[in-house]
N, C-alpha and C. Protein backbone atom coordinates (compact mmCIF):
# COMPACT_ATOMS: atom_id res chain seq x y z
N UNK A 1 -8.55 216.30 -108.97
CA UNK A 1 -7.72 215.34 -109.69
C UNK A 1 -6.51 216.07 -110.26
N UNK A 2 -5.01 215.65 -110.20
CA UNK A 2 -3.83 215.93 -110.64
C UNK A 2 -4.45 216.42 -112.43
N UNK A 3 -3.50 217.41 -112.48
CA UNK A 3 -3.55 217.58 -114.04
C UNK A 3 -3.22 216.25 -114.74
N UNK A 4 -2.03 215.80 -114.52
CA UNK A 4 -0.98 214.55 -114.59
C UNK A 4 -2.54 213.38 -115.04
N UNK A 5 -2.95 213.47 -114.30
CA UNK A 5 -4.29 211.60 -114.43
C UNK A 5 -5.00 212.60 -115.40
N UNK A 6 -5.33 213.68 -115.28
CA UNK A 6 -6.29 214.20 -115.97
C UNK A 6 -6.11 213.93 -117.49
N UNK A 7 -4.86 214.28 -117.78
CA UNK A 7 -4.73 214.22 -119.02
C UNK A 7 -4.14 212.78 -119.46
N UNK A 8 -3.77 211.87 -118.58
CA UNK A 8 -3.41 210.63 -119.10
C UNK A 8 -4.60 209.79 -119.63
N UNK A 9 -6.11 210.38 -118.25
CA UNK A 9 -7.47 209.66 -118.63
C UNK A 9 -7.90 209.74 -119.34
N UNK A 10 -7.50 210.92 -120.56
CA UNK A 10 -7.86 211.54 -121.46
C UNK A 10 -7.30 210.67 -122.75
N UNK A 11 -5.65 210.53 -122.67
CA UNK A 11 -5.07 209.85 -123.38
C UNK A 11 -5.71 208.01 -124.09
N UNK A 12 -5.75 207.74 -122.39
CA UNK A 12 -7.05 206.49 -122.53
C UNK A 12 -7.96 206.35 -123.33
N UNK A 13 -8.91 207.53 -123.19
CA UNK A 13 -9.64 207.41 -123.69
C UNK A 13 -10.11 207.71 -125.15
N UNK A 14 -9.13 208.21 -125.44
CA UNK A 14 -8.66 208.46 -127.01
C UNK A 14 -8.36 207.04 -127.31
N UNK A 15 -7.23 206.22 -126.57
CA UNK A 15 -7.03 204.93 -126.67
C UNK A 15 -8.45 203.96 -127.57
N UNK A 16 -9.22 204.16 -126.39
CA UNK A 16 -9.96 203.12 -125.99
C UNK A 16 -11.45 203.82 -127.15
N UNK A 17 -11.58 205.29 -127.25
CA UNK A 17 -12.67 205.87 -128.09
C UNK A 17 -12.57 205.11 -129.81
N UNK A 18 -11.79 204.97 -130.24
CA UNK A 18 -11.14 204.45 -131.75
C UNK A 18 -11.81 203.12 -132.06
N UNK A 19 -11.79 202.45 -131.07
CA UNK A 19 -12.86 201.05 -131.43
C UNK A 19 -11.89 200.14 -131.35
N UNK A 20 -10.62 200.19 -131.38
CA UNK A 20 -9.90 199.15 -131.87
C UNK A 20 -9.37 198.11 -130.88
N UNK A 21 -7.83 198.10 -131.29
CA UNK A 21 -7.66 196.76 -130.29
C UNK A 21 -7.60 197.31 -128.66
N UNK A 22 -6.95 198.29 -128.45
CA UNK A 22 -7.20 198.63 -126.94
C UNK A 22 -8.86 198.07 -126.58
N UNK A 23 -9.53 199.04 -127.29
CA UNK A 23 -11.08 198.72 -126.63
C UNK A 23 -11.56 197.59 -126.46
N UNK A 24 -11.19 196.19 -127.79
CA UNK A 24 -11.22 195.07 -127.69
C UNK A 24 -10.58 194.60 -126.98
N UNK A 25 -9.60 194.67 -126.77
CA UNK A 25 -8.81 193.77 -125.84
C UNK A 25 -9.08 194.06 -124.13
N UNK A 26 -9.37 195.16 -123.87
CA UNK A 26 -9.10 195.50 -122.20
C UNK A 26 -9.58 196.57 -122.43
N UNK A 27 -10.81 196.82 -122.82
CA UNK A 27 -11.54 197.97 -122.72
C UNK A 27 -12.10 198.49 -121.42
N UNK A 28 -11.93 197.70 -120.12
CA UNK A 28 -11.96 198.10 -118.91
C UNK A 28 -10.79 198.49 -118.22
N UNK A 29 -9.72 198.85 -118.62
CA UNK A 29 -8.76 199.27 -117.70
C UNK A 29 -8.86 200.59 -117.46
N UNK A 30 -8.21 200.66 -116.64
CA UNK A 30 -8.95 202.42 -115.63
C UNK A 30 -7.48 202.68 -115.31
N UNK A 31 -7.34 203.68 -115.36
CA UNK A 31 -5.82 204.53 -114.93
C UNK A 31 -6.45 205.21 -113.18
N UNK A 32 -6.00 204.49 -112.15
CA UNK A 32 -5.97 204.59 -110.90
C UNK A 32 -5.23 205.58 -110.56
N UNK A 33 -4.21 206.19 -110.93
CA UNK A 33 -3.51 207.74 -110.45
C UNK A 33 -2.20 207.46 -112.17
N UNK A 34 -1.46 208.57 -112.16
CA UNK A 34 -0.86 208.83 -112.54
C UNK A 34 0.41 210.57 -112.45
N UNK A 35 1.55 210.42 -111.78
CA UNK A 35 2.14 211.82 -111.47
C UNK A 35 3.58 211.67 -113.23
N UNK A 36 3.89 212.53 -113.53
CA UNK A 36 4.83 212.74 -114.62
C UNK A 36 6.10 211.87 -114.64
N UNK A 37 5.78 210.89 -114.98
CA UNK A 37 6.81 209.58 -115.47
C UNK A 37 6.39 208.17 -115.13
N UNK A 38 4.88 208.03 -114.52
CA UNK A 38 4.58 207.42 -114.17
C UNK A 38 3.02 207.25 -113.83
N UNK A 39 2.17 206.01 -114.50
CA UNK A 39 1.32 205.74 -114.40
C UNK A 39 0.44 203.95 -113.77
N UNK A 40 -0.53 204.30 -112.90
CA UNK A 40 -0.89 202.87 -112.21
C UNK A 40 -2.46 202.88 -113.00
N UNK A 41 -2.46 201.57 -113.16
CA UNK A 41 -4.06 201.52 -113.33
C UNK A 41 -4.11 199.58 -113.15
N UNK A 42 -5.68 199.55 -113.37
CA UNK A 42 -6.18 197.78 -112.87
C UNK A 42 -6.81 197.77 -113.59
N UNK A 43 -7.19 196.00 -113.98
CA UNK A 43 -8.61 195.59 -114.70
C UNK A 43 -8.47 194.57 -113.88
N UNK A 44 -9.86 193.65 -114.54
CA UNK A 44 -9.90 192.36 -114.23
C UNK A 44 -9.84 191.46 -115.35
N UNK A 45 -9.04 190.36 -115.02
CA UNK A 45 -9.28 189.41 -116.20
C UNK A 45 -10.56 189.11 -117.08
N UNK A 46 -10.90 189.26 -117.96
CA UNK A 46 -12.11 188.43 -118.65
C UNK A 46 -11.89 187.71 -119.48
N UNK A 47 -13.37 186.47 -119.76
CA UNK A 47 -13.01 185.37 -120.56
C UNK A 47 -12.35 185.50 -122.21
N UNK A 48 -12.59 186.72 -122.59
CA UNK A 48 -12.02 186.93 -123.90
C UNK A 48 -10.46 187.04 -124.05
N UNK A 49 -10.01 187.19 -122.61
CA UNK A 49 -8.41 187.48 -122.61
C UNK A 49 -7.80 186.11 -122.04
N UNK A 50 -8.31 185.02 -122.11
CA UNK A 50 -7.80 184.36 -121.62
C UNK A 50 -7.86 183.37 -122.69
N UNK A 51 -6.16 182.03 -121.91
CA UNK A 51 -5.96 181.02 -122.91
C UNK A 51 -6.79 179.96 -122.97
N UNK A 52 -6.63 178.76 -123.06
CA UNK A 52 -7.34 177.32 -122.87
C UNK A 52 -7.52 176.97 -121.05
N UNK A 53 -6.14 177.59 -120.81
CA UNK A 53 -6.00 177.25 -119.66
C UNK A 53 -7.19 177.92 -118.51
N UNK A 54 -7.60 179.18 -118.83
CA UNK A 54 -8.18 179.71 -118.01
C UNK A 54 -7.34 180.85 -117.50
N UNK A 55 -6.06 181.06 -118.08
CA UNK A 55 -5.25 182.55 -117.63
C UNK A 55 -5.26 183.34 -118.44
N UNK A 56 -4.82 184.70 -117.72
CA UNK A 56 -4.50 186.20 -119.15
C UNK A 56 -3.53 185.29 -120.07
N UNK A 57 -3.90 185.32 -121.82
CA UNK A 57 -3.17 185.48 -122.58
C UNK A 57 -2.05 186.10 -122.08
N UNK A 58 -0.61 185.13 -123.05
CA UNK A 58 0.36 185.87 -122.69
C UNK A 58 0.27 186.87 -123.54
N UNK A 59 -0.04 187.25 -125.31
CA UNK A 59 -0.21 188.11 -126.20
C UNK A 59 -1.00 189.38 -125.23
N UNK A 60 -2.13 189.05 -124.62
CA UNK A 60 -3.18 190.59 -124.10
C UNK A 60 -1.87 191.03 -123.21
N UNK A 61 -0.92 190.22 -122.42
CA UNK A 61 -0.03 190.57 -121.13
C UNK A 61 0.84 191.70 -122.10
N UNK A 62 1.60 191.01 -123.33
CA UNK A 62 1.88 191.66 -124.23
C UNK A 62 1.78 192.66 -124.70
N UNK A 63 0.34 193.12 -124.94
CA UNK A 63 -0.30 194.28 -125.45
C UNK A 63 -0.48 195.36 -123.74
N UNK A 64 -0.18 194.48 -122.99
CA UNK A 64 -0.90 195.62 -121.89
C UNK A 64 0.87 196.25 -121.66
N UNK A 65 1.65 195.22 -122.01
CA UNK A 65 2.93 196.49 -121.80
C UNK A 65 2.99 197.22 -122.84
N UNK A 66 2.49 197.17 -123.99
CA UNK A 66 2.39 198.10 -124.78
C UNK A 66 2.17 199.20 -124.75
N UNK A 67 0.74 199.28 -124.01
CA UNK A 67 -0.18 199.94 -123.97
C UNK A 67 -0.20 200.85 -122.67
N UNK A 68 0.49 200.22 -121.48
CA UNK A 68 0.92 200.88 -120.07
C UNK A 68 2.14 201.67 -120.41
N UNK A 69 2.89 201.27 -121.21
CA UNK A 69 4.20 202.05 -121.49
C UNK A 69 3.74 203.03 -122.45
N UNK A 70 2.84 202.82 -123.26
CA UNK A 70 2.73 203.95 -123.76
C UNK A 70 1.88 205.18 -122.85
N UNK A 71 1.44 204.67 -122.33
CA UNK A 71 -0.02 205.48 -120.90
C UNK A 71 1.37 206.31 -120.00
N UNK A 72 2.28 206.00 -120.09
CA UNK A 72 3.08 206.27 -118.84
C UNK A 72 4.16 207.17 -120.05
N UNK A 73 4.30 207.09 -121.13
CA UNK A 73 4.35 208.96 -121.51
C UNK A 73 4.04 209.65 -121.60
N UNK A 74 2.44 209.64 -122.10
CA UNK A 74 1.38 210.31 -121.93
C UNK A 74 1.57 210.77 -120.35
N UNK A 75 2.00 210.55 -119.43
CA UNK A 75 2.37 211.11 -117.81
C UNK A 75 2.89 212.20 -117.95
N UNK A 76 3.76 212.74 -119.31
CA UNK A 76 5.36 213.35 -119.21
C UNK A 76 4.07 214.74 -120.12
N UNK A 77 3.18 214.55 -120.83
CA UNK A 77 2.47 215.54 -121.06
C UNK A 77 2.55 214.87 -123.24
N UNK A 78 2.98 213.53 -123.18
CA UNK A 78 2.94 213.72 -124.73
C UNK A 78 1.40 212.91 -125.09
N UNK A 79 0.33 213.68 -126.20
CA UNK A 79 -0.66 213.21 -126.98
C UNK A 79 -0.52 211.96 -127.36
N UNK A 80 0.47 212.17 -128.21
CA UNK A 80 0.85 211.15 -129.22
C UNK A 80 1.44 210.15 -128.44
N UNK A 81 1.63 209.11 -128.27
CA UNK A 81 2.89 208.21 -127.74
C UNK A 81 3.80 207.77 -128.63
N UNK A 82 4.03 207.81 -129.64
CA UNK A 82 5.26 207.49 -130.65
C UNK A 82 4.92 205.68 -131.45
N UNK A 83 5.85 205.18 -131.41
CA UNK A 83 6.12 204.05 -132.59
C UNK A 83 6.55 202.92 -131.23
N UNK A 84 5.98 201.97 -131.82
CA UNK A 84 6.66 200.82 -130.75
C UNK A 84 8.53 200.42 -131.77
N UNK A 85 9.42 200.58 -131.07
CA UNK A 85 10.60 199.61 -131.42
C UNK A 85 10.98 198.23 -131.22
N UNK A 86 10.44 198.11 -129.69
CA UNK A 86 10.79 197.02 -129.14
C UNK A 86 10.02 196.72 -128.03
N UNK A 87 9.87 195.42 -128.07
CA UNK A 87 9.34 195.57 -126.60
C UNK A 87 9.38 193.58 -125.70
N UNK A 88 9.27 193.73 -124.56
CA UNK A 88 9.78 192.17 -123.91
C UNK A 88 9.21 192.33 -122.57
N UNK A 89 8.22 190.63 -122.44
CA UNK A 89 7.78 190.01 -121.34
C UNK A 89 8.35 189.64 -121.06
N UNK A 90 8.20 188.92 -119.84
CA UNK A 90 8.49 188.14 -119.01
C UNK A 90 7.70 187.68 -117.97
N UNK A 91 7.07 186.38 -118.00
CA UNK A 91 6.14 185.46 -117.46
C UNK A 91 6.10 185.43 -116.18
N UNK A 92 5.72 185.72 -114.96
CA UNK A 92 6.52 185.14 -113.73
C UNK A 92 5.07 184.21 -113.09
N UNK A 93 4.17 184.29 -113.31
CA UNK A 93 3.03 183.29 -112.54
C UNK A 93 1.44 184.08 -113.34
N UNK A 94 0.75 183.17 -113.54
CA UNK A 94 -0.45 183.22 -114.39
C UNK A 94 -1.58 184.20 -113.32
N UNK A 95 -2.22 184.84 -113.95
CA UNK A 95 -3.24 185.88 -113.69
C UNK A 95 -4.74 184.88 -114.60
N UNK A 96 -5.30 184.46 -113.28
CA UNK A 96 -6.85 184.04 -113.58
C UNK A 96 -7.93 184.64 -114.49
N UNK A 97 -8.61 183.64 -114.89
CA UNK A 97 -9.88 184.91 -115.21
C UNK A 97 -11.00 184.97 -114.23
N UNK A 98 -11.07 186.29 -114.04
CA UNK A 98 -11.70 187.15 -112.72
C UNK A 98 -10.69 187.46 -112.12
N UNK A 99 -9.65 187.55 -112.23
CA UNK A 99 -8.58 188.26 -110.96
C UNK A 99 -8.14 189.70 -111.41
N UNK A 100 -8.12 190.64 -110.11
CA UNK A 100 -7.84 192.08 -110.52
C UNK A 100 -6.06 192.07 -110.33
N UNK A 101 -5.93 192.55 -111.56
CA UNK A 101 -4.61 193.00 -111.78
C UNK A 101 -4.35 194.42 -112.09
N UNK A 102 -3.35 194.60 -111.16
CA UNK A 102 -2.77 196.13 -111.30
C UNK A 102 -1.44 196.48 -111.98
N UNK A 103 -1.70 197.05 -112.57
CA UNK A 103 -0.05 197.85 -113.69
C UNK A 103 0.80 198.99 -113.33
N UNK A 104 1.56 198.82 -113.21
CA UNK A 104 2.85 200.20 -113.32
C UNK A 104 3.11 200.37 -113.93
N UNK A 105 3.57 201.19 -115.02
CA UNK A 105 4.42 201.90 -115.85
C UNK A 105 5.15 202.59 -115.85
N UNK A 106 6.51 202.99 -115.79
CA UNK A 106 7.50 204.13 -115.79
C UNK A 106 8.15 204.37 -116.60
N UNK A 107 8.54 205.41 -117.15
CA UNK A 107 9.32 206.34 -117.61
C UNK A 107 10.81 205.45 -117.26
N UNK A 108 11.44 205.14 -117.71
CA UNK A 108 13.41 204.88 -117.32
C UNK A 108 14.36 205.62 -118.16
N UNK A 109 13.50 205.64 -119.14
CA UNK A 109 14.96 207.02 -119.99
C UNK A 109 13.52 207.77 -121.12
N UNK A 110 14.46 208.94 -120.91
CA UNK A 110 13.50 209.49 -122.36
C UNK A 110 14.61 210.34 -123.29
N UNK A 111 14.64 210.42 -124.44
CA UNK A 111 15.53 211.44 -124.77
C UNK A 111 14.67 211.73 -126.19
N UNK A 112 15.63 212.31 -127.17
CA UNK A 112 14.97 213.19 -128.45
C UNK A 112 14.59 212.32 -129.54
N UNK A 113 14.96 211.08 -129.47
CA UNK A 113 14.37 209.93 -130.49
C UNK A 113 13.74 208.88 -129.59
N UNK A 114 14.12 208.65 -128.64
CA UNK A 114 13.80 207.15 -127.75
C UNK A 114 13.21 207.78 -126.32
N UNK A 115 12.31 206.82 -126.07
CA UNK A 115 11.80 206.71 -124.43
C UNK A 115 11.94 204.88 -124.48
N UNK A 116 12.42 204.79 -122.96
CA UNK A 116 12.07 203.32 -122.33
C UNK A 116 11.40 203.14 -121.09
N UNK A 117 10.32 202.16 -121.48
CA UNK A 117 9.92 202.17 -120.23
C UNK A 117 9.29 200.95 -119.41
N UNK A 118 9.15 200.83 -117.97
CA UNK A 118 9.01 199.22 -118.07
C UNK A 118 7.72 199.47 -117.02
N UNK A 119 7.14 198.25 -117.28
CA UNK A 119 6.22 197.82 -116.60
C UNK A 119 5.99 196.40 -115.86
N UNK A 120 5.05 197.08 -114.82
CA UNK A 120 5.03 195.48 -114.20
C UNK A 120 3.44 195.42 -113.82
N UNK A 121 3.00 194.05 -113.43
CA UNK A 121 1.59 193.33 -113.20
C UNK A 121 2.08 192.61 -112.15
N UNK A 122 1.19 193.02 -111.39
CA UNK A 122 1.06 192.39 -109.82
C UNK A 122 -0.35 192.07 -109.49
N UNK A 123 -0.59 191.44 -108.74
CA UNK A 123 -2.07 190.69 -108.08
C UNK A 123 -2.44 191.62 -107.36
N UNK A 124 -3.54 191.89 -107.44
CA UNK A 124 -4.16 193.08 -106.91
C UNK A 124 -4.25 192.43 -104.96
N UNK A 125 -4.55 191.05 -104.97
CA UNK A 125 -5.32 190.48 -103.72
C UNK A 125 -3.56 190.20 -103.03
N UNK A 126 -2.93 189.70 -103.92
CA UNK A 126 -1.65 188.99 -102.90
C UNK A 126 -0.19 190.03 -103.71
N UNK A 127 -0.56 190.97 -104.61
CA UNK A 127 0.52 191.53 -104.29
C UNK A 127 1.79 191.40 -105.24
N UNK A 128 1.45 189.73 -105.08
CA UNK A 128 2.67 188.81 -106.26
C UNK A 128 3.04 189.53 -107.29
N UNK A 129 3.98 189.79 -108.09
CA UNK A 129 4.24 190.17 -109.59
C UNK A 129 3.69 188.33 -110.47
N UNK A 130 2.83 189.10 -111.30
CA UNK A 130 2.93 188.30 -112.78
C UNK A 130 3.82 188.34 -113.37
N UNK A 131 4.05 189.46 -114.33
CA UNK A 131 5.00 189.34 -115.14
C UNK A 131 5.17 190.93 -115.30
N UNK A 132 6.61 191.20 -115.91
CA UNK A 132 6.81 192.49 -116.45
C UNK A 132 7.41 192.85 -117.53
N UNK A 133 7.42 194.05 -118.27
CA UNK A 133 8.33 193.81 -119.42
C UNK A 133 8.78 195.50 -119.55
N UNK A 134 9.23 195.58 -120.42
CA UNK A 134 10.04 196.83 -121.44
C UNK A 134 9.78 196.97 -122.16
N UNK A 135 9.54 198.24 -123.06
CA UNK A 135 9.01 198.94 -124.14
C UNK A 135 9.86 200.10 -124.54
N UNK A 136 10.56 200.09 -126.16
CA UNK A 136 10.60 201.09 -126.24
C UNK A 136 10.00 201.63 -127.11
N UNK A 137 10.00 203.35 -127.44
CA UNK A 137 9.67 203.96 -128.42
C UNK A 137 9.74 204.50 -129.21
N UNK A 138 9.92 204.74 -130.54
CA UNK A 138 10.71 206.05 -131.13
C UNK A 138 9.59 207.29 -130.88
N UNK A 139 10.07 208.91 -130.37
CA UNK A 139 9.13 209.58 -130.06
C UNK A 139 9.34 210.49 -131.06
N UNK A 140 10.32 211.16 -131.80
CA UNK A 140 10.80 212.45 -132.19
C UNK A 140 9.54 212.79 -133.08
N UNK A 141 8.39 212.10 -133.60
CA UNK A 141 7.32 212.79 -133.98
C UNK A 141 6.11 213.09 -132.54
N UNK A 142 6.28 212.03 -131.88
CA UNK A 142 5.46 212.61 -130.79
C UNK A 142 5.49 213.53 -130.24
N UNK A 143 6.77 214.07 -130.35
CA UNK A 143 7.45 215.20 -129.10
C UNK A 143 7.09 216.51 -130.25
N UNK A 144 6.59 216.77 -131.48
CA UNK A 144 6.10 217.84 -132.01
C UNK A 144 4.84 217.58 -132.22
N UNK A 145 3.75 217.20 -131.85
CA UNK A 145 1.89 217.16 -131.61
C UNK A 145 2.06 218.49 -130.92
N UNK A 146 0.64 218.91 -131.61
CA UNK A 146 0.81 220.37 -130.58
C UNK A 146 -0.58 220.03 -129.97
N UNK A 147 -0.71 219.07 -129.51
CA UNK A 147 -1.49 218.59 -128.20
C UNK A 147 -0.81 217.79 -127.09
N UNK A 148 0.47 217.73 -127.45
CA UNK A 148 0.77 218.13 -125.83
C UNK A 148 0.93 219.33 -124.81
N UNK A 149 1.59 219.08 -123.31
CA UNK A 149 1.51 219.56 -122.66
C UNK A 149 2.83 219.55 -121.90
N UNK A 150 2.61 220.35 -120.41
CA UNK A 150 3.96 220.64 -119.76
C UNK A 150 2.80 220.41 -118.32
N UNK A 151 3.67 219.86 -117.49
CA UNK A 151 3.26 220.03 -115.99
C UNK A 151 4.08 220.26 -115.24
N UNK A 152 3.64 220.51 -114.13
CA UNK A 152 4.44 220.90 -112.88
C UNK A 152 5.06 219.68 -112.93
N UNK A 153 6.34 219.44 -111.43
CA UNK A 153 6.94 218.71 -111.34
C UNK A 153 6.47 217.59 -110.58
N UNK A 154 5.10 217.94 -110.18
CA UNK A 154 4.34 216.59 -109.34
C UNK A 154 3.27 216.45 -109.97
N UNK A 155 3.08 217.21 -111.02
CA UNK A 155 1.75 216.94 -112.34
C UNK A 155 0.21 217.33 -111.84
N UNK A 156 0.41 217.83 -110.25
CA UNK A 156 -0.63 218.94 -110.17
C UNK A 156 -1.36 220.04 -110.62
N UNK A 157 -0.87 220.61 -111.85
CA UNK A 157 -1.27 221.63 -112.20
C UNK A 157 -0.27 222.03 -113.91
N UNK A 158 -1.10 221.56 -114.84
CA UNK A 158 -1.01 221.75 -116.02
C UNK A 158 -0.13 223.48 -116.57
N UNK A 159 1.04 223.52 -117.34
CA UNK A 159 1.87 224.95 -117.54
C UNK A 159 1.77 224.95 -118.49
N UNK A 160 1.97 226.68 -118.60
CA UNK A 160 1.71 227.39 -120.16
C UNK A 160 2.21 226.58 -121.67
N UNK A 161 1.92 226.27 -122.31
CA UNK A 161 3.15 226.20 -123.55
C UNK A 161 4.28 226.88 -123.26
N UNK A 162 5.12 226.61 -123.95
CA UNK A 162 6.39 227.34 -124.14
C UNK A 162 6.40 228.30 -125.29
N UNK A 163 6.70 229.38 -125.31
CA UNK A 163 6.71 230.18 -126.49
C UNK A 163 7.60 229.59 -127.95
């Protein structure tokens, strides 16, 4: 396994170890690969995430760009993921309950106070995009945790600290 997933699965699971809303909300999502600026993972809908209607909450859709954008700095080697600033859905067709949905996350800018990054949800069976959104972050405390890291440039293989 890539250093890169190694340590994002890790990130997860710090996520998801705390008890809180990650674990409540989508305590089954699994990080499927991840290389340095970028992370994929899936769940499946369940009845707790869903509205009247029988679809994902738009709020859990909400929280999962939260939560993918933050997974997808954790790519770049940071512990911490920083502060939410901002962040925006966008609806494009309803995700069932029981349907596997898959996430992207990327990296689009990072600098010494801010990262942005966007994500999208697609149908695992047809492919379709649900919906996607943007996240940003303030990082400049994340970026001093001295539990991060440095990787190679394809996140194969975890590098020294820096002196």
């Amino acid at each position: 396994m890539a250093a890169s997933k190694r340590f994002t699965s890790r990130v997860w699971e710090a996520f998801r170890s705390n008890g809180g809303h990650d674990a409540n909300c989508f305590g089954h999502f699994k990080v499927l690969d991840a290389k340095p600026g970028w992370v994929k993972g899936s769940m499946v809908v369940e009845k707790h995430q869903v509205n009247r209607l029988g679809s994902l909450h738009g709020g859990v859709t909400a929280s999962l760009v939260d939560t993918v954008g933050s997974l997808s700095l954790s790519t770049k080697g940071l512990w911490m993921t920083g502060v939410s600033t901002d962040i925006g859905v966008t609806y494009v067709r309803a995700a069932l309950l029981g349907e596997e949905v898959l996430l992207r996350g990327e990296v689009v800018g990072q600098g010494k106070t801010l990262a942005y990054t966007r994500i999208e949800m697609t149908s695992a069976k047809t492919g379709k995009l649900l919906a996607f959104g943007t996240h940003t972050k303030s990082i400049q405390q994340a970026l001093k945790s001295p539990e991060n890291v440095r990787f190679d440039e394809e996140g194969e293989r975890e590098l020294p600290k820096e002196a």
